[in-house]
Protein backbone atom coordinates (compact mmCIF):
# COMPACT_ATOMS: atom_id res chain seq x y z
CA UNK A 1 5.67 -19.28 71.33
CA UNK A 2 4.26 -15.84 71.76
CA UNK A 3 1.91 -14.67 68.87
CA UNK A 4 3.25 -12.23 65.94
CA UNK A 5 1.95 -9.17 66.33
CA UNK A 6 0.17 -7.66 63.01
CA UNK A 7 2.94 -5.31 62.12
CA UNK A 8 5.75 -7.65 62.52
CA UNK A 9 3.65 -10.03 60.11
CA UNK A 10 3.07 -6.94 57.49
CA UNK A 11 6.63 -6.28 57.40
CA UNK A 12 7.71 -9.63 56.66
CA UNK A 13 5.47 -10.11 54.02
CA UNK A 14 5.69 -6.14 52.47
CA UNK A 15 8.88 -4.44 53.87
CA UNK A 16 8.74 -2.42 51.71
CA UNK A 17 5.38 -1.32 52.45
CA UNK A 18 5.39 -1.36 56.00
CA UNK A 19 9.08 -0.21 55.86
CA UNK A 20 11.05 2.99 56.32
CA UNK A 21 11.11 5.32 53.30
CA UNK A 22 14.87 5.92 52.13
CA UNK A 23 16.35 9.06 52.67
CA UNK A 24 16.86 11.89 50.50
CA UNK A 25 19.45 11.64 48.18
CA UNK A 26 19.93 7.62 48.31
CA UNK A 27 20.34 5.75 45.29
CA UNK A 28 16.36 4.50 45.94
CA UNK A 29 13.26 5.67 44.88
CA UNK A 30 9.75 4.11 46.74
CA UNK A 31 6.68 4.91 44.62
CA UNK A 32 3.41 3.70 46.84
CA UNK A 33 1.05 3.04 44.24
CA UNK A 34 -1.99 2.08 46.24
CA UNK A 35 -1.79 -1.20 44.04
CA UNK A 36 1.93 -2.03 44.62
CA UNK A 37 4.74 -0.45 46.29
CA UNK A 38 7.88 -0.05 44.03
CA UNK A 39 11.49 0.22 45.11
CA UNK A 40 13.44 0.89 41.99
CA UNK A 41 17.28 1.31 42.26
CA UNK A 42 20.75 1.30 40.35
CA UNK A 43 21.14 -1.59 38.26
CA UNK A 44 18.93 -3.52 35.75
CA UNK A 45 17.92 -6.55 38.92
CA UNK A 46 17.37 -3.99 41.41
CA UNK A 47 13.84 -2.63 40.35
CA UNK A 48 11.10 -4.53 43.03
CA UNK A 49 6.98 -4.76 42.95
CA UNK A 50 5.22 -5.68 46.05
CA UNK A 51 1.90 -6.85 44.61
CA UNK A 52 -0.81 -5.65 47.26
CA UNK A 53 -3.83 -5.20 45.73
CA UNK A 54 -4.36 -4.99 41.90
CA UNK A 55 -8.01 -4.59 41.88
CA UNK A 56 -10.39 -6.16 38.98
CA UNK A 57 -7.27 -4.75 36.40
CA UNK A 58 -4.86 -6.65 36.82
CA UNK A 59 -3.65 -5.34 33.27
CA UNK A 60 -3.89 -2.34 34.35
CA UNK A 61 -1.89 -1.91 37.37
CA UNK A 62 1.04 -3.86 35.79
CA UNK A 63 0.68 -1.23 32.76
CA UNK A 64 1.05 1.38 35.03
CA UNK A 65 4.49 -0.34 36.58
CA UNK A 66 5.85 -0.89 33.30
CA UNK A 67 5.30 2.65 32.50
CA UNK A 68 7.44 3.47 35.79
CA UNK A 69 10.15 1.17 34.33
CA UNK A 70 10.21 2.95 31.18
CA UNK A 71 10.41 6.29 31.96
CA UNK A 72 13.47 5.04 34.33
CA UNK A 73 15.26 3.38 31.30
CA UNK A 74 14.48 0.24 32.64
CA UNK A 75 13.76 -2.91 30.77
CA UNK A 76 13.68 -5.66 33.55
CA UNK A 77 11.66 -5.91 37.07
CA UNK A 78 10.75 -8.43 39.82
CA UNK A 79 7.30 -8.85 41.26
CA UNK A 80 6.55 -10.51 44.94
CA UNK A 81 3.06 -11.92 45.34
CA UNK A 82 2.31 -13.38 48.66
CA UNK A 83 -0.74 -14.95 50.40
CA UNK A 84 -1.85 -11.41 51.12
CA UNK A 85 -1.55 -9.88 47.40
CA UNK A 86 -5.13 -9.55 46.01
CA UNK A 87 -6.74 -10.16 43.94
CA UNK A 88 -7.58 -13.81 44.31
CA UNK A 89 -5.51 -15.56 41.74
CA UNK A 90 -3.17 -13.10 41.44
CA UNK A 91 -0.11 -15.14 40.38
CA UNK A 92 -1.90 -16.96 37.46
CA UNK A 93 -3.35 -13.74 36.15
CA UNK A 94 0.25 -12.63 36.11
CA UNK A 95 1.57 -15.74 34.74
CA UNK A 96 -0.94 -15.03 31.88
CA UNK A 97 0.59 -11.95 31.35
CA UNK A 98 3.80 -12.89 30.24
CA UNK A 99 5.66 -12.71 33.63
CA UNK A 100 7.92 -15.57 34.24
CA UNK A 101 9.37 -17.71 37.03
CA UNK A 102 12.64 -16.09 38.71
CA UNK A 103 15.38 -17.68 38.14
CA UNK A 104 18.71 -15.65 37.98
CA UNK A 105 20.59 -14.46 40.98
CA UNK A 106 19.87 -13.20 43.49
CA UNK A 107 16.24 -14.08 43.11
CA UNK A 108 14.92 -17.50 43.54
CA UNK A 109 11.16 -18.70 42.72
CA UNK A 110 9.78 -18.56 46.08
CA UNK A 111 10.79 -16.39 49.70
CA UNK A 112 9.89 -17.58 52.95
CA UNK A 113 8.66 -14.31 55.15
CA UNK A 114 9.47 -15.39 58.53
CA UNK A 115 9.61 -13.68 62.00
CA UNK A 116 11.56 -13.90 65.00
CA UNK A 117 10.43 -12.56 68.42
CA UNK A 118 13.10 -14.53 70.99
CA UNK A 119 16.36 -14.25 71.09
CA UNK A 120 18.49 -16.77 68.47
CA UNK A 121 21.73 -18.54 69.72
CA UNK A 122 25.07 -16.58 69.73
CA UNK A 123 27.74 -17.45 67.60
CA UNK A 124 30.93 -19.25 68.36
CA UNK A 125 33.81 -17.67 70.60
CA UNK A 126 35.74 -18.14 67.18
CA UNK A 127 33.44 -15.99 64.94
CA UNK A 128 32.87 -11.67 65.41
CA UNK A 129 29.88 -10.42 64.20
CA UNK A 130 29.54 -6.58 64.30
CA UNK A 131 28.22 -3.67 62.27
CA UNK A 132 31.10 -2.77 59.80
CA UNK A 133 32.87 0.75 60.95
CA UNK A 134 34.66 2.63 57.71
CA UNK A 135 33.76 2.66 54.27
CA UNK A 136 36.81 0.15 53.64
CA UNK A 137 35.61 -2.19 55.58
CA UNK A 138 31.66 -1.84 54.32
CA UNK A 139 32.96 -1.64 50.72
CA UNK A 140 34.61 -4.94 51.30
CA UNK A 141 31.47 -6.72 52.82
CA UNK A 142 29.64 -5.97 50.21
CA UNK A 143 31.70 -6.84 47.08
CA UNK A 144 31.80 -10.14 49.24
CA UNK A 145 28.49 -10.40 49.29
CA UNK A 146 28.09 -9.73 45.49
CA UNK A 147 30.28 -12.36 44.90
CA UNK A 148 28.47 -14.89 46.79
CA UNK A 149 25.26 -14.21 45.37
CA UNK A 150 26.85 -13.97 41.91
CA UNK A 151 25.38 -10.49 41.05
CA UNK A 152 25.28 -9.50 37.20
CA UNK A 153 28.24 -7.33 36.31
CA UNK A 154 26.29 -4.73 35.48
CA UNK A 155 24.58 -4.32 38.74
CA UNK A 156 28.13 -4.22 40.38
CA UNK A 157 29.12 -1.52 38.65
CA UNK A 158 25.98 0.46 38.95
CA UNK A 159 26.27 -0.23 42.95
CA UNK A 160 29.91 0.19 43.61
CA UNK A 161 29.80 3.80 41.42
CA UNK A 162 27.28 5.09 44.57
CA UNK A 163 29.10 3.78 47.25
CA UNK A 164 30.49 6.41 48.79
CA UNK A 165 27.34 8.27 48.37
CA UNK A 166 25.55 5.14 50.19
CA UNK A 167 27.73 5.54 53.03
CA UNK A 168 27.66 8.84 53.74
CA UNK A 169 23.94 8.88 54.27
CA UNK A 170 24.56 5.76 56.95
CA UNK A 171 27.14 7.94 58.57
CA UNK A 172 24.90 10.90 58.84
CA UNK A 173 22.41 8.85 60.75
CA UNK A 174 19.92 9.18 57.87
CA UNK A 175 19.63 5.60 56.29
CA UNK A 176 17.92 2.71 57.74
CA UNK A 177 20.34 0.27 56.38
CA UNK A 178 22.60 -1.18 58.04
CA UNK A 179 25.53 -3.48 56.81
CA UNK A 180 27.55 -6.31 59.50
CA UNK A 181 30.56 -7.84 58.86
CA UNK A 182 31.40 -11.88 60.26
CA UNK A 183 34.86 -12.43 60.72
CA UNK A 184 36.19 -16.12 61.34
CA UNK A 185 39.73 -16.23 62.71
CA UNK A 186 40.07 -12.68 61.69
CA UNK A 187 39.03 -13.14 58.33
CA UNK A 188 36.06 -11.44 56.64
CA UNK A 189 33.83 -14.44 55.37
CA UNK A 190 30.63 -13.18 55.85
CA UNK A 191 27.71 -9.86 55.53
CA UNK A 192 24.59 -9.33 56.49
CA UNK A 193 22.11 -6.37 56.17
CA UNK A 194 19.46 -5.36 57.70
CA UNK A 195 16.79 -2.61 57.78
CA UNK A 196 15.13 -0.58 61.03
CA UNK A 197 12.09 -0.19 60.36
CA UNK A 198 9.06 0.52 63.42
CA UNK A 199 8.05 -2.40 64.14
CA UNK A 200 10.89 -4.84 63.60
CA UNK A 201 14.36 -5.04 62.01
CA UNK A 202 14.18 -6.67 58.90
CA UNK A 203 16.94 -8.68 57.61
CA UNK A 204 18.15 -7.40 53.96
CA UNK A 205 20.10 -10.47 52.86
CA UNK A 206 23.13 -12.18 54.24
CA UNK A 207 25.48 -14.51 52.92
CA UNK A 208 29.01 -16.48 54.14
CA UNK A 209 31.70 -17.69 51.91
CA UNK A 210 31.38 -21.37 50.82
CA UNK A 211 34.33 -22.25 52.52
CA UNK A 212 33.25 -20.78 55.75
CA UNK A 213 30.03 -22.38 55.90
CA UNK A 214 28.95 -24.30 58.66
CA UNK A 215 31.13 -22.77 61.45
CA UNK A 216 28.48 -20.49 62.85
CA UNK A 217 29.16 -17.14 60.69
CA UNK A 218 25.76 -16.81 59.74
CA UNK A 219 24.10 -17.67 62.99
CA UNK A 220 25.98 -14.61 64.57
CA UNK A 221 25.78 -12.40 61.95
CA UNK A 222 21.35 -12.91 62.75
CA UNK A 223 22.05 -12.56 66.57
CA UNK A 224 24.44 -9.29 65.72
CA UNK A 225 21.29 -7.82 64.09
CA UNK A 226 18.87 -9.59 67.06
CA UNK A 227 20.97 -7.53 69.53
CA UNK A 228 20.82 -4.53 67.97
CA UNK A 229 16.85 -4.64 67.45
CA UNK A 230 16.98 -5.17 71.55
CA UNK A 231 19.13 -1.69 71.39
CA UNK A 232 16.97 0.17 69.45
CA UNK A 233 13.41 -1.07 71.33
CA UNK A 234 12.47 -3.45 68.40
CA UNK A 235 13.16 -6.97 69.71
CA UNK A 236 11.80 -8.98 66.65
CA UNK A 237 13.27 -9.84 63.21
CA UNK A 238 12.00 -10.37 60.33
CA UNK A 239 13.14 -12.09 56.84
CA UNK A 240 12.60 -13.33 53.26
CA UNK A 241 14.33 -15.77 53.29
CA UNK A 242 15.50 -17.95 50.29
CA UNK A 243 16.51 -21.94 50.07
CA UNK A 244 20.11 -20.91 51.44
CA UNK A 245 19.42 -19.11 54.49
CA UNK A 246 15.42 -20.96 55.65
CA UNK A 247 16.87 -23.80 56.91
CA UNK A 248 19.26 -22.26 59.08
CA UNK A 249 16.95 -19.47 60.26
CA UNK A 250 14.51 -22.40 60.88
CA UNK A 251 16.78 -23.73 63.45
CA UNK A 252 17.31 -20.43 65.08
CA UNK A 253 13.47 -20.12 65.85
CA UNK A 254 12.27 -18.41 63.18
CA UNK A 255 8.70 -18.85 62.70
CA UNK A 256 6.68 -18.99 59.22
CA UNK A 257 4.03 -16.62 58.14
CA UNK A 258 3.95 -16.88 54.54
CA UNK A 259 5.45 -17.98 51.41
CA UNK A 260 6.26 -15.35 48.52
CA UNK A 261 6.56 -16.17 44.97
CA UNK A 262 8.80 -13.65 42.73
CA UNK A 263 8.84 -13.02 39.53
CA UNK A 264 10.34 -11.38 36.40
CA UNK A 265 8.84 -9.17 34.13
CA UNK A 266 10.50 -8.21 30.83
CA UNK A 267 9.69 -5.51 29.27
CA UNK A 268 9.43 -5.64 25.57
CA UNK A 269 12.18 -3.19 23.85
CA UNK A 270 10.84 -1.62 20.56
């Protein structure tokens, strides 16, 4: 197996960090701390903290997050500390703090970052995997996707009132995202996203319908995305992948680099 080049491996662990930054007028914001990078969004589970390097305050830095949360109205974030995140110790210190397992969907206690550089198997002649082409049909995918994951009401309402907005910016060519639908029989079942970034394409999430599982939907939604990294001159993939979606990506080739532990911070109200 051919070795990972450096910026493939940064981007699986920090996308992020080593990511795109999201164009004007999206529903995002990235704040690049130095310490951690921040993507805070709509919704009270969308507000994310790459830990990269906290320095000898620990207390500090995550002061100075929760003052970014506050002055967004927002009372809830999740923090990813990987292998990489310094300093040593990181996820005790924060632990300490008052910072708590993650639980609730869609996070999960631990994310594999993984990386692909070959080309996975296709799907089956019975499933189409393609990028989604009207707002209908990307609307769709991603209430589908919401449902899967079983995404707060709140957050569903604070995502589906930017839609249009969202879409626009993909149709002007300006976003990175990118959102593909898996049909099976005809039938939407299954979404992935992903992200272009440089170095790689890094897959955003993904998910199938329980009753759909098992028939290959998810396998060509990842080669969908594979063949479009080839398009663009990016032939690798990366992911963070959670206790769903590992095993399957496993079997498609995907190679380890790290493990990720996330969690939740809760800001006190008052």
């Amino acid at each position: 197996m051919a070795a990972i080049p450096e910026a493939v491996r940064q981007l699986a662990e920090f996308p992020a960090t080593f990511g795109p930054e999201p164009p004007e007028g999206a529903p995002v914001e990235r704040v690049r701390d130095g310490r951690f990078t921040a993507t805070l969004t709509v919704g009270p589970s969308g507000q994310m903290f790459e830990a990269l390097d906290l320095g000898d305050d620990v207390h500090g830095a995550l002061e100075a997050a929760r003052t970014l949360l506050r002055e967004r109205g927002r009372e809830r974030a999740v923090w990813f500390v990987s292998p990489s995140s310094k300093p040593d110790g990181l996820l005790e210190q924060f632990l300490a703090c008052g910072l708590e397992v993650a639980e609730e969907p869609p996070w999960e206690p631990t994310f594999a970052s993984m990386a692909l550089l070959e080309p996975p198997e296709p799907g089956p002649d019975d499933v189409l995997a393609r990028p989604v082409a009207s707002f209908e049909e990307y609307a769709e995918a991603l209430r589908l996707d919401e449902d899967v994951f079983g995404l707060p009401e709140e957050d569903r309402r604070a995502l589906e009132e930017r839609r249009h907005r969202v879409w626009e910016l993909h149709e002007s060519g300006l976003s990175s995202m990118h959102v593909y639908a898996g049909y099976l029989d005809g039938e939407l079942v299954g979404v992935g996203r992903s992200m272009r970034a440089s170095a790689a394409v890094n897959l955003s999430g993904g998910s199938v319908q329980p009753e759909a599982r098992g028939r290959g939907v998810y396998r060509a939604l990842v080669r969908a995305r594979w063949d479009d990294a080839l398009a663009w001159g990016t032939p690798a993939l990366t992911v963070q992948a959670g206790r769903m979606s590992r095993p399957v990506l496993e079997r498609l080739g995907f190679e380890l680099i790290s493990e990720q532990h996330c969690l939740v911070d809760r800001l006190r109200v008052g």
